[in-house]
N, C-alpha and C. Protein backbone atom coordinates (compact mmCIF):
# COMPACT_ATOMS: atom_id res chain seq x y z
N UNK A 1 0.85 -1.18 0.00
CA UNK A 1 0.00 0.00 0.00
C UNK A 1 0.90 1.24 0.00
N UNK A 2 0.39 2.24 -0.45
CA UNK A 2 1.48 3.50 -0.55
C UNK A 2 1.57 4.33 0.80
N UNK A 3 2.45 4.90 0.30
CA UNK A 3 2.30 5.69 2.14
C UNK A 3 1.90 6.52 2.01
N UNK A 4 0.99 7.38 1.54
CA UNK A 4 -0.03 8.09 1.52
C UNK A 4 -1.39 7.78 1.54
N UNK A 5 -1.47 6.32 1.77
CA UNK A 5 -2.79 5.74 2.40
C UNK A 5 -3.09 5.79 3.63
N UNK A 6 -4.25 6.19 3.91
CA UNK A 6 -4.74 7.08 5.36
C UNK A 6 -5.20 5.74 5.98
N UNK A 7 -6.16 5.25 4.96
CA UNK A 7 -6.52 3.78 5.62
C UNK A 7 -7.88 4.14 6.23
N UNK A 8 -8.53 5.37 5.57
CA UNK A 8 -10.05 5.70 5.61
C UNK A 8 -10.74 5.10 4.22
N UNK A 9 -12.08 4.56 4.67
CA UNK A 9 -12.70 3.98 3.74
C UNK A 9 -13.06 4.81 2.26
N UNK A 10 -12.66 5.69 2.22
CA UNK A 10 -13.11 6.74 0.99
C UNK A 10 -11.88 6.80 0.01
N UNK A 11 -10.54 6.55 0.79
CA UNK A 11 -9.22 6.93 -0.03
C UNK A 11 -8.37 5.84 -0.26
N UNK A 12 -9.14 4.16 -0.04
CA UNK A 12 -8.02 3.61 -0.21
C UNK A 12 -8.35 2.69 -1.54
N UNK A 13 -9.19 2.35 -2.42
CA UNK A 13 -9.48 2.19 -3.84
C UNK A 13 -8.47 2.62 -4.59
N UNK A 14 -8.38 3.98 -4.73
CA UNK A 14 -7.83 4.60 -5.93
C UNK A 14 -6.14 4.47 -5.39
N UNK A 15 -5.55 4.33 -4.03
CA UNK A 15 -4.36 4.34 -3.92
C UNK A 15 -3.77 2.80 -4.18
N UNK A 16 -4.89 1.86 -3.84
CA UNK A 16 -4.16 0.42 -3.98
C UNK A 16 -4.78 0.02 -5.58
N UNK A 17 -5.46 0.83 -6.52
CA UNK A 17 -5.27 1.09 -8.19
C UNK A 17 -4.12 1.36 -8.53
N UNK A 18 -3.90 2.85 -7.95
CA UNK A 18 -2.00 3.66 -8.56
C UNK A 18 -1.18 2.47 -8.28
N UNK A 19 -1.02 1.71 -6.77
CA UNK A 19 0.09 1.12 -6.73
C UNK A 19 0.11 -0.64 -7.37
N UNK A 20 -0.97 -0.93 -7.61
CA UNK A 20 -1.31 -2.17 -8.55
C UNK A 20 -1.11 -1.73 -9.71
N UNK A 21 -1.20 -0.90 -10.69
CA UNK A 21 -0.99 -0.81 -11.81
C UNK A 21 -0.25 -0.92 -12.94
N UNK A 22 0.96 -0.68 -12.61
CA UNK A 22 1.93 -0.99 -12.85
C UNK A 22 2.27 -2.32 -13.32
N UNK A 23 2.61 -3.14 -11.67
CA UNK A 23 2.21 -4.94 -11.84
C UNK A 23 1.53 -4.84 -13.24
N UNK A 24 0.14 -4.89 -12.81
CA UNK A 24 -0.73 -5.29 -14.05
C UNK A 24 -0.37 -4.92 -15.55
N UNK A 25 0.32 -3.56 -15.60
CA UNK A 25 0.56 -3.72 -16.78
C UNK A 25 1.53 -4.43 -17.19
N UNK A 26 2.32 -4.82 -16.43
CA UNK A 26 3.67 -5.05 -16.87
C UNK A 26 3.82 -5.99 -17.95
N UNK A 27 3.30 -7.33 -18.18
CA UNK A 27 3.15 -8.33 -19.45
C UNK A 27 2.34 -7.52 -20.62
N UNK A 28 2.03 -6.05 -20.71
CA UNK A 28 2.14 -5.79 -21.65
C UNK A 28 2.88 -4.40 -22.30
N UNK A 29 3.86 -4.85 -21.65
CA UNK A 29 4.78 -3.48 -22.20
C UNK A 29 6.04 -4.32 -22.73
N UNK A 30 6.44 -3.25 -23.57
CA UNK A 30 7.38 -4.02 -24.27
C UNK A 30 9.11 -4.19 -24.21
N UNK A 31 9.05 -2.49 -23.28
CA UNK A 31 10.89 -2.25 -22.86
C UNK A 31 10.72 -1.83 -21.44
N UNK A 32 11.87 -2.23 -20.98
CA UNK A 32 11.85 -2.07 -19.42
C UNK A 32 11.91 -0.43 -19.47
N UNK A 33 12.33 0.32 -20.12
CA UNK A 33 12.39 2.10 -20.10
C UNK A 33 10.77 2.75 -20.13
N UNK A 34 9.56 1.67 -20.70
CA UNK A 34 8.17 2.23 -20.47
C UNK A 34 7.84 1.37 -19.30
N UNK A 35 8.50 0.40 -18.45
CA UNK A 35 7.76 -0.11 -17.08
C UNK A 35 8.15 0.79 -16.29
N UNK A 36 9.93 1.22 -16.42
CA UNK A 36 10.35 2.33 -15.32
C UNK A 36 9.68 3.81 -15.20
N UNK A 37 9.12 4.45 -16.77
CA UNK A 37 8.15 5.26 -16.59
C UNK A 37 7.20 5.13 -16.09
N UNK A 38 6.25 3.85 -16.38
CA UNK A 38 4.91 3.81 -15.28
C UNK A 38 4.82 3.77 -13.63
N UNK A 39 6.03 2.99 -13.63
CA UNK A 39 6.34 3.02 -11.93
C UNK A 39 7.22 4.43 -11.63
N UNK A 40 7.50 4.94 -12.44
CA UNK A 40 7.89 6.94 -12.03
C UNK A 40 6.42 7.10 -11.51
N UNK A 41 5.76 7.07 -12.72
CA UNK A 41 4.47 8.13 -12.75
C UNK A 41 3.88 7.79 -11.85
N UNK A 42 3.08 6.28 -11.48
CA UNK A 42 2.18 5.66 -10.56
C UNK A 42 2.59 6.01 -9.01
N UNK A 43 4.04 6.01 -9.29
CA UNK A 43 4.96 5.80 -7.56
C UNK A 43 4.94 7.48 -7.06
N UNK A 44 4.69 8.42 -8.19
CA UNK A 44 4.80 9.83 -8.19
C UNK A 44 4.16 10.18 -6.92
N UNK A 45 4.77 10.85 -5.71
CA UNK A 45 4.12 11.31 -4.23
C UNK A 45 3.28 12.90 -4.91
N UNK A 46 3.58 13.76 -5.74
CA UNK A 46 3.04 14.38 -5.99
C UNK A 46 1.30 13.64 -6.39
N UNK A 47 1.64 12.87 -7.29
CA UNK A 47 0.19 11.74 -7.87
C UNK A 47 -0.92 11.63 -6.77
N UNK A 48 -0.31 11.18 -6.03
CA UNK A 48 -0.74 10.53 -4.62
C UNK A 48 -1.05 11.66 -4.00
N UNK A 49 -0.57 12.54 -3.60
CA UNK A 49 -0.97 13.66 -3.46
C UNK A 49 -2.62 14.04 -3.44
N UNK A 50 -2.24 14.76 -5.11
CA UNK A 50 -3.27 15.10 -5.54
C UNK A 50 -4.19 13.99 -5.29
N UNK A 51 -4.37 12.92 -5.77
CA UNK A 51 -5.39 11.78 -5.55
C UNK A 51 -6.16 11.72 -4.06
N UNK A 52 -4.95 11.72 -3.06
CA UNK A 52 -5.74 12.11 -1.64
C UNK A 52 -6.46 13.49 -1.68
N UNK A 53 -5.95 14.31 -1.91
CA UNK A 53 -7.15 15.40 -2.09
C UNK A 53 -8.25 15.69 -2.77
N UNK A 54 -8.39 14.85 -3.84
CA UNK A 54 -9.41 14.77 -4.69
C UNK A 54 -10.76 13.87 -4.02
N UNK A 55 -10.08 12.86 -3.39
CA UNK A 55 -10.95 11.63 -2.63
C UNK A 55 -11.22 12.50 -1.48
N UNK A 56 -10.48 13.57 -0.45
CA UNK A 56 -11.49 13.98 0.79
C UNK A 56 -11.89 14.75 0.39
N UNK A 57 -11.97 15.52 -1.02
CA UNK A 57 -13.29 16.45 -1.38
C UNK A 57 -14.46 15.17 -1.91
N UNK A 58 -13.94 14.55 -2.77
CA UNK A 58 -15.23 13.73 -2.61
C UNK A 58 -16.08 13.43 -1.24
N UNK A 59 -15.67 12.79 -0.44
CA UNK A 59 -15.88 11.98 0.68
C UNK A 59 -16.75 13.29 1.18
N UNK A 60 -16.04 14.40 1.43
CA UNK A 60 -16.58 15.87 2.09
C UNK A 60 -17.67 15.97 1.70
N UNK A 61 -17.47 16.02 0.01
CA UNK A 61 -19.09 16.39 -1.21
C UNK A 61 -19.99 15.48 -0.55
N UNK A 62 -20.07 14.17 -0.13
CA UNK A 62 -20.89 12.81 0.01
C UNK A 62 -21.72 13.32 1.22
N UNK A 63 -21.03 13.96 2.17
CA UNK A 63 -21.67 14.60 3.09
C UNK A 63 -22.51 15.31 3.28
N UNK A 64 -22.60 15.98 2.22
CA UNK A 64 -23.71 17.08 2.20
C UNK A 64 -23.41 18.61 3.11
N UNK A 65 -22.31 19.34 2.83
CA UNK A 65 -21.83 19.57 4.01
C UNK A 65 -22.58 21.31 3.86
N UNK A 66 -23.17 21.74 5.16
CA UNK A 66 -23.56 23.31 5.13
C UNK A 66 -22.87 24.03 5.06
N UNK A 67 -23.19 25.04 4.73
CA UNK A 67 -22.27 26.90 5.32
C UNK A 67 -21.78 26.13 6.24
N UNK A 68 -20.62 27.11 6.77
CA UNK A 68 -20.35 27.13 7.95
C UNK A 68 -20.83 28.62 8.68
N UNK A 69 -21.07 30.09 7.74
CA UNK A 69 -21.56 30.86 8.78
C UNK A 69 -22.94 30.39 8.22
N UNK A 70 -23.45 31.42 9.37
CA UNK A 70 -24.95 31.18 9.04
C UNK A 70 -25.79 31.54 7.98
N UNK A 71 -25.12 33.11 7.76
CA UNK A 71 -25.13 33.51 6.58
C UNK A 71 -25.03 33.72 5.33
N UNK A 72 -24.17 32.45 5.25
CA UNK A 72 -23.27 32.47 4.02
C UNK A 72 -24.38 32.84 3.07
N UNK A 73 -25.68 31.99 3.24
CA UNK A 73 -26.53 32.10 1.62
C UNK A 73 -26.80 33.53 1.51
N UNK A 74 -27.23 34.11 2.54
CA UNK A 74 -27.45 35.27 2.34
C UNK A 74 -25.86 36.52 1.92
N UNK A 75 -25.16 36.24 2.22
CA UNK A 75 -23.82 36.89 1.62
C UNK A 75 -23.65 36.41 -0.18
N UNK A 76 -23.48 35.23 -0.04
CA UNK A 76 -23.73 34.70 -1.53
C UNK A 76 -25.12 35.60 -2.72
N UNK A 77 -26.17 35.79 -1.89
CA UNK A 77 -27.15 36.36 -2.67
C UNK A 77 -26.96 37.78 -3.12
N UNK A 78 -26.26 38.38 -2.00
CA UNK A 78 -25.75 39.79 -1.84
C UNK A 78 -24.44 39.95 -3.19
N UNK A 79 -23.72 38.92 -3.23
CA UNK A 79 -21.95 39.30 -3.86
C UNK A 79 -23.47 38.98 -5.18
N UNK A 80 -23.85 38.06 -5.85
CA UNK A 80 -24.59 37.42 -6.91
C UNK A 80 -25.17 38.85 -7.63
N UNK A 81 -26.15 39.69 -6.50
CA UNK A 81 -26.92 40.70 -6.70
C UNK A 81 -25.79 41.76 -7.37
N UNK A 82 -24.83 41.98 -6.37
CA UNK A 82 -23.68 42.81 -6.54
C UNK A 82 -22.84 42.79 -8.14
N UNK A 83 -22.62 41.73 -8.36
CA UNK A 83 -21.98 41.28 -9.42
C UNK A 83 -22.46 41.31 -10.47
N UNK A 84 -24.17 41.35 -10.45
CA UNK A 84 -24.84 40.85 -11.73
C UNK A 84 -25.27 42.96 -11.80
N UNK A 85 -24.64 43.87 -11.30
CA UNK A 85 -24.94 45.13 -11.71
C UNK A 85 -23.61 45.56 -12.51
N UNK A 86 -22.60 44.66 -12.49
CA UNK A 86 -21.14 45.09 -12.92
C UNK A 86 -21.30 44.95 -14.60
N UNK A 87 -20.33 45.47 -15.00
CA UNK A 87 -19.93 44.72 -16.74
C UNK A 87 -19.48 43.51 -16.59
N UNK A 88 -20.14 42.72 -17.57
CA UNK A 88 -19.59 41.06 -17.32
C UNK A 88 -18.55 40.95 -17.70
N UNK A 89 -17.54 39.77 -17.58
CA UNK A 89 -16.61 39.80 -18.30
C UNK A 89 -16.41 37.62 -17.63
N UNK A 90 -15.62 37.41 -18.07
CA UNK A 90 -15.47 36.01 -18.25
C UNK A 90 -15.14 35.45 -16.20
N UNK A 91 -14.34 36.29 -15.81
CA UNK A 91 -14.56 36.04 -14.44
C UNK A 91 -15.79 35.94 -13.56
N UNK A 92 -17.14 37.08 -13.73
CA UNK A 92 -17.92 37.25 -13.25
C UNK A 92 -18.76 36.58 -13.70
N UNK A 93 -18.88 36.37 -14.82
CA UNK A 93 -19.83 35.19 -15.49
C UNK A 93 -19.33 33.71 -14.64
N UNK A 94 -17.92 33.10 -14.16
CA UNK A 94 -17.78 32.40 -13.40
C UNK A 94 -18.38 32.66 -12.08
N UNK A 95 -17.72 33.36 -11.53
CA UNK A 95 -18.17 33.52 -10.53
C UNK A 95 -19.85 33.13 -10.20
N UNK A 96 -20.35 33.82 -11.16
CA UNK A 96 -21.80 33.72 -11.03
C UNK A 96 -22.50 32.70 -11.02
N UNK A 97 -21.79 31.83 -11.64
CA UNK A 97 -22.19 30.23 -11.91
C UNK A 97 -21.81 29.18 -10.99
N UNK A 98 -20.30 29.48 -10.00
CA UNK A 98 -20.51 28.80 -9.11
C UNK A 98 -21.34 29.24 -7.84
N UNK A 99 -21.86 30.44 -7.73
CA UNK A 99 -22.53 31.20 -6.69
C UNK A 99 -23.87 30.52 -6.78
N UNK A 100 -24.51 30.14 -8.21
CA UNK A 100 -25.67 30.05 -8.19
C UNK A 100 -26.27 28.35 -8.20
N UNK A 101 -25.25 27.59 -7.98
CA UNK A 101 -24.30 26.26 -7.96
C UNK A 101 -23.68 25.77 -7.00
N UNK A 102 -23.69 26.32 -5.60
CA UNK A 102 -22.90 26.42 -4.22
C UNK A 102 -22.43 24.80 -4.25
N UNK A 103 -23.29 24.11 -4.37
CA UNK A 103 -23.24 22.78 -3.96
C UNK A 103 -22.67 21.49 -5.11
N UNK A 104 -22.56 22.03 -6.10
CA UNK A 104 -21.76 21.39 -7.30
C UNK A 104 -20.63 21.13 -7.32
């Protein structure tokens, strides 16, 4: 298992995938210089990394998780209101879309 496995039920799939993978491919590669690349890339702590962070935003998302102030929706409605009096431009048009999207 890699050592960036937490060993919580949400993150350990995709880490014992990265570190099986390799193995598995190995009978079909053809030079040892593309097995040593896959085991770069797969073994990559940056990889792993990112992968753990991707899985506790999932896990987080699964939750359903609220504001934390109380207000937030109402601040959100306010910046939304605020924003939609400006000139658009490609930021605010984002913006606007995850504002109106909180939970996506």
């Amino acid at each position: 298992m890699p050592a960036l496995a937490t060993g919580s039920a949400c993150d350990m799939g995709l880490y014992e995938l990265l570190a099986a993978l390799p193995a598995q491919l190995q009978p079909h590669v053809d030079s040892q210089e593309d097995l040593t690349f896959l085991w770069d890339v797969f073994g990559e702590k940056s990889l792993h990394s990112l992968v753990k962070i991707h899985e506790k935003l999932h896990c987080y998302e699964k939750q359903n998780p609220l504001p934390i102030l109380h207000g937030a929706a109402a601040l959100a409605d306010d910046l939304t209101e605020e924003l939609q009096n400006k000139l658009p431009n490609s930021e605010i048009r984002e913006l606007l879309k995850l504002l109106s999207k909180p939970n996506v």
